[in-house]
C-alpha atoms as a PDB file:
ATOM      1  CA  UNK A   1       0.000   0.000   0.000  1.00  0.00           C
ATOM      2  CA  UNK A   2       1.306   3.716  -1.053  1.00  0.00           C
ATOM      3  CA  UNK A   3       1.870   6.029   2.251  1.00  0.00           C
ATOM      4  CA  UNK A   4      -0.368   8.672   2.276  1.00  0.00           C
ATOM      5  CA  UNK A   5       0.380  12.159   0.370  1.00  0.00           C
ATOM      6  CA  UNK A   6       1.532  14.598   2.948  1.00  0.00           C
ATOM      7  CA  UNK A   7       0.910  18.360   1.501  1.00  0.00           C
ATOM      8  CA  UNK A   8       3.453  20.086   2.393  1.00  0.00           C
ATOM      9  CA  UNK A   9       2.132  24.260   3.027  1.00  0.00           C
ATOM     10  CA  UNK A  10       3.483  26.311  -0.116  1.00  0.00           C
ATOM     11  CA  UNK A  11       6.416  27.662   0.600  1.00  0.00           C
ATOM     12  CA  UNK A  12       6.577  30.130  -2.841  1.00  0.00           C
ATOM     13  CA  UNK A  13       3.047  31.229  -4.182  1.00  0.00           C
ATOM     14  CA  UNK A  14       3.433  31.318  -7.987  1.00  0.00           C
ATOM     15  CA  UNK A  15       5.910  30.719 -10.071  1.00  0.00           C
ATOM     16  CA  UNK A  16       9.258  32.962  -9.321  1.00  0.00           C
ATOM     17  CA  UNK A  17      11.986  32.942 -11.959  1.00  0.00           C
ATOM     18  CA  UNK A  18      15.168  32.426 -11.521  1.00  0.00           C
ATOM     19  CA  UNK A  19      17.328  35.198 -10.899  1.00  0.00           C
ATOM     20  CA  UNK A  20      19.190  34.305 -13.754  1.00  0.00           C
ATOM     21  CA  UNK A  21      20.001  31.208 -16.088  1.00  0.00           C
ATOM     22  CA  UNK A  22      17.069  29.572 -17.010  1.00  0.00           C
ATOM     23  CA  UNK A  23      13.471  30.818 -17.475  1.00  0.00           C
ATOM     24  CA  UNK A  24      10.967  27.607 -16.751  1.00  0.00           C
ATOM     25  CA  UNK A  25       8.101  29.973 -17.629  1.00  0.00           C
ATOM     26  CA  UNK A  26       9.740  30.416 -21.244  1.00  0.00           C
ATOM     27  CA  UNK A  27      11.691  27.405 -21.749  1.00  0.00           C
ATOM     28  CA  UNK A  28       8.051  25.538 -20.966  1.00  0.00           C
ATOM     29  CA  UNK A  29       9.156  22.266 -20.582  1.00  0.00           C
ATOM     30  CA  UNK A  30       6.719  18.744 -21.783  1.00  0.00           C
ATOM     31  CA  UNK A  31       8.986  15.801 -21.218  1.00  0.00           C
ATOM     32  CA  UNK A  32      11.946  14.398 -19.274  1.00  0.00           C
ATOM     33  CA  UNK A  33      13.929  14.877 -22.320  1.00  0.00           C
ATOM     34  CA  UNK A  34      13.607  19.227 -22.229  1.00  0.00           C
ATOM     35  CA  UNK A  35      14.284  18.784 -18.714  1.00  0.00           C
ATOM     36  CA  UNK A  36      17.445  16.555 -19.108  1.00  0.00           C
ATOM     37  CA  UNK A  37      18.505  19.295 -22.496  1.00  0.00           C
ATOM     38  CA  UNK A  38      18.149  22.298 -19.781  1.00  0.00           C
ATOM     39  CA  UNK A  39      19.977  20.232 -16.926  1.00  0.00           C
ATOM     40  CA  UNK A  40      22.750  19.466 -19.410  1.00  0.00           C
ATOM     41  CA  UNK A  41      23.061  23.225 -20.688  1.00  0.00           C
ATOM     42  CA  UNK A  42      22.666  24.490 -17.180  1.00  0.00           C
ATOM     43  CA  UNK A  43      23.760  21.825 -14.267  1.00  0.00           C
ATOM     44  CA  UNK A  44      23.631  23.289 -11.142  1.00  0.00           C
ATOM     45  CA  UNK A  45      20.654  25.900 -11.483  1.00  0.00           C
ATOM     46  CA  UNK A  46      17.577  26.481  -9.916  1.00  0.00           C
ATOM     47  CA  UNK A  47      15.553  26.077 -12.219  1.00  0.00           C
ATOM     48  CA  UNK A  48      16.886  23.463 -14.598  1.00  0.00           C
ATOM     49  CA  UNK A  49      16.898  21.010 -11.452  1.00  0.00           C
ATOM     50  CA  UNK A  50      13.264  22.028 -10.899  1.00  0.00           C
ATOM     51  CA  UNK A  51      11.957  21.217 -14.612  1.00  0.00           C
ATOM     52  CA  UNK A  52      12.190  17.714 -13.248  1.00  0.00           C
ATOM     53  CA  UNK A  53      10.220  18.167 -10.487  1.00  0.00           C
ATOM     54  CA  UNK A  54       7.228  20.456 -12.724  1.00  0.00           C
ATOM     55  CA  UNK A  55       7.328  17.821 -15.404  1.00  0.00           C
ATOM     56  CA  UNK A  56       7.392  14.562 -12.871  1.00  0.00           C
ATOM     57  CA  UNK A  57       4.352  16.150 -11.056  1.00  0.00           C
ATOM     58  CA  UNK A  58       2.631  17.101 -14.231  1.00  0.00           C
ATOM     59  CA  UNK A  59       2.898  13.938 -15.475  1.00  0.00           C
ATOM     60  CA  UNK A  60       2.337  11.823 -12.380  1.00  0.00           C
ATOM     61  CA  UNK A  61       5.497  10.612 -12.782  1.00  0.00           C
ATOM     62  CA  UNK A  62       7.450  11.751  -9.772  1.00  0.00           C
ATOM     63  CA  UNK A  63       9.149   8.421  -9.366  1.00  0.00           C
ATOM     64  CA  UNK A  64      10.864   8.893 -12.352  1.00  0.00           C
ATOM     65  CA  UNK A  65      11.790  12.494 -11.880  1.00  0.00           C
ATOM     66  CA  UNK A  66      13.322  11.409  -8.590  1.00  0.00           C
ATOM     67  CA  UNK A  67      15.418   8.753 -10.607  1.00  0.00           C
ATOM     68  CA  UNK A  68      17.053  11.256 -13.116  1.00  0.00           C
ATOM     69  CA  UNK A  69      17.646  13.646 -10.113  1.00  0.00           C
ATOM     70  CA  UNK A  70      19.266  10.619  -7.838  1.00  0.00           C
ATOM     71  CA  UNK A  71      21.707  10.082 -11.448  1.00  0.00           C
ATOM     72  CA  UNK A  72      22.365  13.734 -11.261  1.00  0.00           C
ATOM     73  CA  UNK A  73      23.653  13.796  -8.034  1.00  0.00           C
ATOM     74  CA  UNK A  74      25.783  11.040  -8.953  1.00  0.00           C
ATOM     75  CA  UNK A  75      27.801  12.725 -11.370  1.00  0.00           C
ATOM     76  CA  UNK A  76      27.502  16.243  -9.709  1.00  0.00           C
ATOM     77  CA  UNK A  77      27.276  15.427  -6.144  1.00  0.00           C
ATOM     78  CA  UNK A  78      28.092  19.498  -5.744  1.00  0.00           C
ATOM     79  CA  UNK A  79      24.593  20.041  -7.051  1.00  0.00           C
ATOM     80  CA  UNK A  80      22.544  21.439  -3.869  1.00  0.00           C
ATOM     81  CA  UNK A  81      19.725  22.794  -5.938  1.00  0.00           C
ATOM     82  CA  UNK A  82      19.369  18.759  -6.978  1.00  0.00           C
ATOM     83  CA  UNK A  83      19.232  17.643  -3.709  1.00  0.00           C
ATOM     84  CA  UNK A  84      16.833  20.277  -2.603  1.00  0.00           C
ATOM     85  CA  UNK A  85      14.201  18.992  -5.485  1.00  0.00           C
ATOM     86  CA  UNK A  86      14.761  15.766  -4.536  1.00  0.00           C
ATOM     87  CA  UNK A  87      14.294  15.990  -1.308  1.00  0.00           C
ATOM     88  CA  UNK A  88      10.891  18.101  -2.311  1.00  0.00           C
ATOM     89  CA  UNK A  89       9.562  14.793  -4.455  1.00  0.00           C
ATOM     90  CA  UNK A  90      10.256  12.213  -1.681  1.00  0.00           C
ATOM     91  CA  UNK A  91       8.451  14.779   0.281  1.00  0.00           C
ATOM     92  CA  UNK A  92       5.224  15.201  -1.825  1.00  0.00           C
ATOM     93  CA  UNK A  93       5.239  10.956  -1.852  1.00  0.00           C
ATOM     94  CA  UNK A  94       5.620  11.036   1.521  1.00  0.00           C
ATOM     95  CA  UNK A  95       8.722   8.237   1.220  1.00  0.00           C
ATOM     96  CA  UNK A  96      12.039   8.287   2.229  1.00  0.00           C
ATOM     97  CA  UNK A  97      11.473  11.252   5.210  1.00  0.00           C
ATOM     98  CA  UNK A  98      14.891  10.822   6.456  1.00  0.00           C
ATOM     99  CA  UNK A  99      16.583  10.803   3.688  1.00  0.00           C
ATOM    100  CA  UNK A 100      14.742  14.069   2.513  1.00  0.00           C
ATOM    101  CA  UNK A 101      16.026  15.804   5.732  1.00  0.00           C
ATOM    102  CA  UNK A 102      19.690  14.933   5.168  1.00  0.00           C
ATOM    103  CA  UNK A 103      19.287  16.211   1.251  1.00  0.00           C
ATOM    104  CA  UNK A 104      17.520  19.396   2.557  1.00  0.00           C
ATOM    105  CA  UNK A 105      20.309  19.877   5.788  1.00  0.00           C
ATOM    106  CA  UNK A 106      23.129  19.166   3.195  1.00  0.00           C
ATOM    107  CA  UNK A 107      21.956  21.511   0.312  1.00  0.00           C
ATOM    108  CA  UNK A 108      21.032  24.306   3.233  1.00  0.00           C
ATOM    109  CA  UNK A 109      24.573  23.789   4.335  1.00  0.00           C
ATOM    110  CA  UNK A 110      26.171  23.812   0.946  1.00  0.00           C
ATOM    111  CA  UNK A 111      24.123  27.225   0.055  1.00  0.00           C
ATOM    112  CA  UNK A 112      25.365  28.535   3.371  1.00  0.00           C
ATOM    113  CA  UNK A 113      29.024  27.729   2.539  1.00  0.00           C
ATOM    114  CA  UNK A 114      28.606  29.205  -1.275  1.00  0.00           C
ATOM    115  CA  UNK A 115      27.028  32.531   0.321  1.00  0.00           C
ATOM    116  CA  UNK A 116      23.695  31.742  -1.453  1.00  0.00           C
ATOM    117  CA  UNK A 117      21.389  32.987   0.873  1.00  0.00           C
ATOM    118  CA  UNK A 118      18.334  32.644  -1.407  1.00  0.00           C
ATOM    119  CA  UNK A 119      19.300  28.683  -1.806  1.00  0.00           C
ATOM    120  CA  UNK A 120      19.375  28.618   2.022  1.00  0.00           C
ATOM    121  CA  UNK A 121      16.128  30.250   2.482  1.00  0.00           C
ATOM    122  CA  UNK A 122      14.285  27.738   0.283  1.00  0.00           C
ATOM    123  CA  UNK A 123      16.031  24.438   1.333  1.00  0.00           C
ATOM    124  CA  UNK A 124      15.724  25.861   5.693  1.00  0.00           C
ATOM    125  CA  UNK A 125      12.081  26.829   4.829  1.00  0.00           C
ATOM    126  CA  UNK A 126      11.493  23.159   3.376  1.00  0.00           C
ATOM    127  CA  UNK A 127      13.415  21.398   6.265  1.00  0.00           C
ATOM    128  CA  UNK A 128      11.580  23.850   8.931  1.00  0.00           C
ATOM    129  CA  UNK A 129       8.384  22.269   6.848  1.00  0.00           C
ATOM    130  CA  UNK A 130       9.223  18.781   7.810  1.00  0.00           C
ATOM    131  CA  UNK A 131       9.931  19.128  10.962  1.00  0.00           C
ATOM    132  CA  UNK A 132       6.869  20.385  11.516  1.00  0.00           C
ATOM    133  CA  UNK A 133       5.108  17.691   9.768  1.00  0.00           C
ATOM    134  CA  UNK A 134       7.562  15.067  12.211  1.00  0.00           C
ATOM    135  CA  UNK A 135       5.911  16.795  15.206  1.00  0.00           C
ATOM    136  CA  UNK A 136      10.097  18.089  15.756  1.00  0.00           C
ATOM    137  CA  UNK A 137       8.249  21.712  17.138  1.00  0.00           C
ATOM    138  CA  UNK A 138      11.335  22.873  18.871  1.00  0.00           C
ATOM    139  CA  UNK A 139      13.557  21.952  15.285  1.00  0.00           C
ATOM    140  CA  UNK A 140      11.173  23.607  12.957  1.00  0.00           C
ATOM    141  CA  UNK A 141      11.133  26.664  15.485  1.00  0.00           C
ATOM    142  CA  UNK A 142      14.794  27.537  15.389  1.00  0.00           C
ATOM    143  CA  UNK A 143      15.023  26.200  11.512  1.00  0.00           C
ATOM    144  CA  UNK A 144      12.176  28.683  10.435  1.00  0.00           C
ATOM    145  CA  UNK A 145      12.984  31.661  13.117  1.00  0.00           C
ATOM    146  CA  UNK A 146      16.201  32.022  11.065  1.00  0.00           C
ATOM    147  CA  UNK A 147      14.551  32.762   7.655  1.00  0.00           C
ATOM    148  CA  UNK A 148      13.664  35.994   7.941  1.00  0.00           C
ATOM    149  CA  UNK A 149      17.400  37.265   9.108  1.00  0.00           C
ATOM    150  CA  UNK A 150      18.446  34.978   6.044  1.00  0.00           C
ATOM    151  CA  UNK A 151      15.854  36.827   3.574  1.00  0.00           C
ATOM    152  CA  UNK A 152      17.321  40.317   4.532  1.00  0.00           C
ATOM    153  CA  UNK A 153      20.334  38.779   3.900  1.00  0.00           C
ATOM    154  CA  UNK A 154      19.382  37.427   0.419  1.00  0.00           C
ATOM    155  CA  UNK A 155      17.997  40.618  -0.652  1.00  0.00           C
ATOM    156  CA  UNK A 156      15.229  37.656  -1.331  1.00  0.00           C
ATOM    157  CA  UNK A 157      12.500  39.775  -2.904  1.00  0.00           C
ATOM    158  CA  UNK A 158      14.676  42.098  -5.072  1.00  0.00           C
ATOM    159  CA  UNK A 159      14.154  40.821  -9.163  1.00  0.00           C
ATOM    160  CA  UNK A 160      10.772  38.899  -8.051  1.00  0.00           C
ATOM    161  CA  UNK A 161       8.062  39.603  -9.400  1.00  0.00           C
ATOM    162  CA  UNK A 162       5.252  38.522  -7.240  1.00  0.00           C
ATOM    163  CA  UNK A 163       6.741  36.344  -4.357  1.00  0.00           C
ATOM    164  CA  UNK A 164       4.723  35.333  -0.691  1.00  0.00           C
ATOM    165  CA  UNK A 165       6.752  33.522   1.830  1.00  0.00           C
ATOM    166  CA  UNK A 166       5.176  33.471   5.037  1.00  0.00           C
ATOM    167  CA  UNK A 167       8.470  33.307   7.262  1.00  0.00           C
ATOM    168  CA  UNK A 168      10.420  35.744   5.058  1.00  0.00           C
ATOM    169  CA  UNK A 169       7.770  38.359   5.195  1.00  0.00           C
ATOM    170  CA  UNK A 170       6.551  38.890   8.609  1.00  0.00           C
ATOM    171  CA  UNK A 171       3.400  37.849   9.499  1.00  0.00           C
ATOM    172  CA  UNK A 172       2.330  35.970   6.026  1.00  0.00           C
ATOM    173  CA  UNK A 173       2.360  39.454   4.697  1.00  0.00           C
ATOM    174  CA  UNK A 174       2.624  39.368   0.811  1.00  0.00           C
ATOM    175  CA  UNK A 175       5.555  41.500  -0.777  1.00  0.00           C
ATOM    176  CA  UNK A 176       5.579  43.187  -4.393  1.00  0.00           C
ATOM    177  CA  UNK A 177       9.107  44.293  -5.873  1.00  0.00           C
END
């Protein structure tokens, strides 16, 4: 029997492009094969990494999207943006939990060392997420109390369009650059 689906509370409302490199939005992706072609072209960004996770969940086919992301990290085990969207599918399956909090602790930390605040706020936000989910109160409290500091830090909002994070923007308050 499958585990239940766990949904996990949106972290980003909307789609938010990338600050630069690739466009999802434009590059509209279909298959596995325009994800793997923008992966190729562009290996460790944001949103090349997350074409797999757009176009496993549009096609029900998450399973496989977490396969070509698991190869990935093989052959660029520097890749935190992979492990974050990784992490994100075993997440929406509800499989694999600690697993998911190792790939989301290790990209956080890798984001952290490579002064990519933005990377940090997404992959703390998602860990803060699951802890919360484990019933870990007191871990997603100091994991989530951070973001905010981190999102001044990021100059987060700056270049987005329309963006809502609830622990970035104090009290749920939505914030238009």
């Amino acid at each position: 029997m499958r585990p239940a689906r766990i949904v996990l509370p949106a972290l980003v409302l909307l789609a938010v492009p990338a600050a630069a490199g690739v466009d999802l939005e434009k590059a509209a992706p279909k298959s596995f094969g325009d994800c793997e072609a923008l992966a190729s072209a562009h290996p460790l960004d944001r949103e090349a990494l997350r074409c797999f996770y757009v176009v496993g969940n549009g096609l029900g086919r998450l399973e496989d999207a977490a396969r070509r992301l698991e190869a990935r990290l093989a052959v660029r085990p520097e890749s935190a943006w992979a492990r974050h969207w990784l992490a994100r599918i075993y997440l929406d399956q509800n499989v694999k939990r600690d697993e998911a909090e190792d790939l989301l602790r290790r990209a956080a930390e890798d984001f952290a060392s490579t002064d990519d605040a933005a990377g940090e706020v997404w992959s703390r936000g998602l860990l803060g997420f699951l802890h919360r989910n484990r019933r870990r109160y007191a871990d997603a409290r100091i994991v989530l109390a951070q973001l905010p500091q981190l999102c001044s830090a990021a100059d987060f909002f700056r270049g987005q369009r329309f963006l809502k994070l609830r622990h970035c923007a104090r009290g749920g308050l939505e914030r238009r650059v």
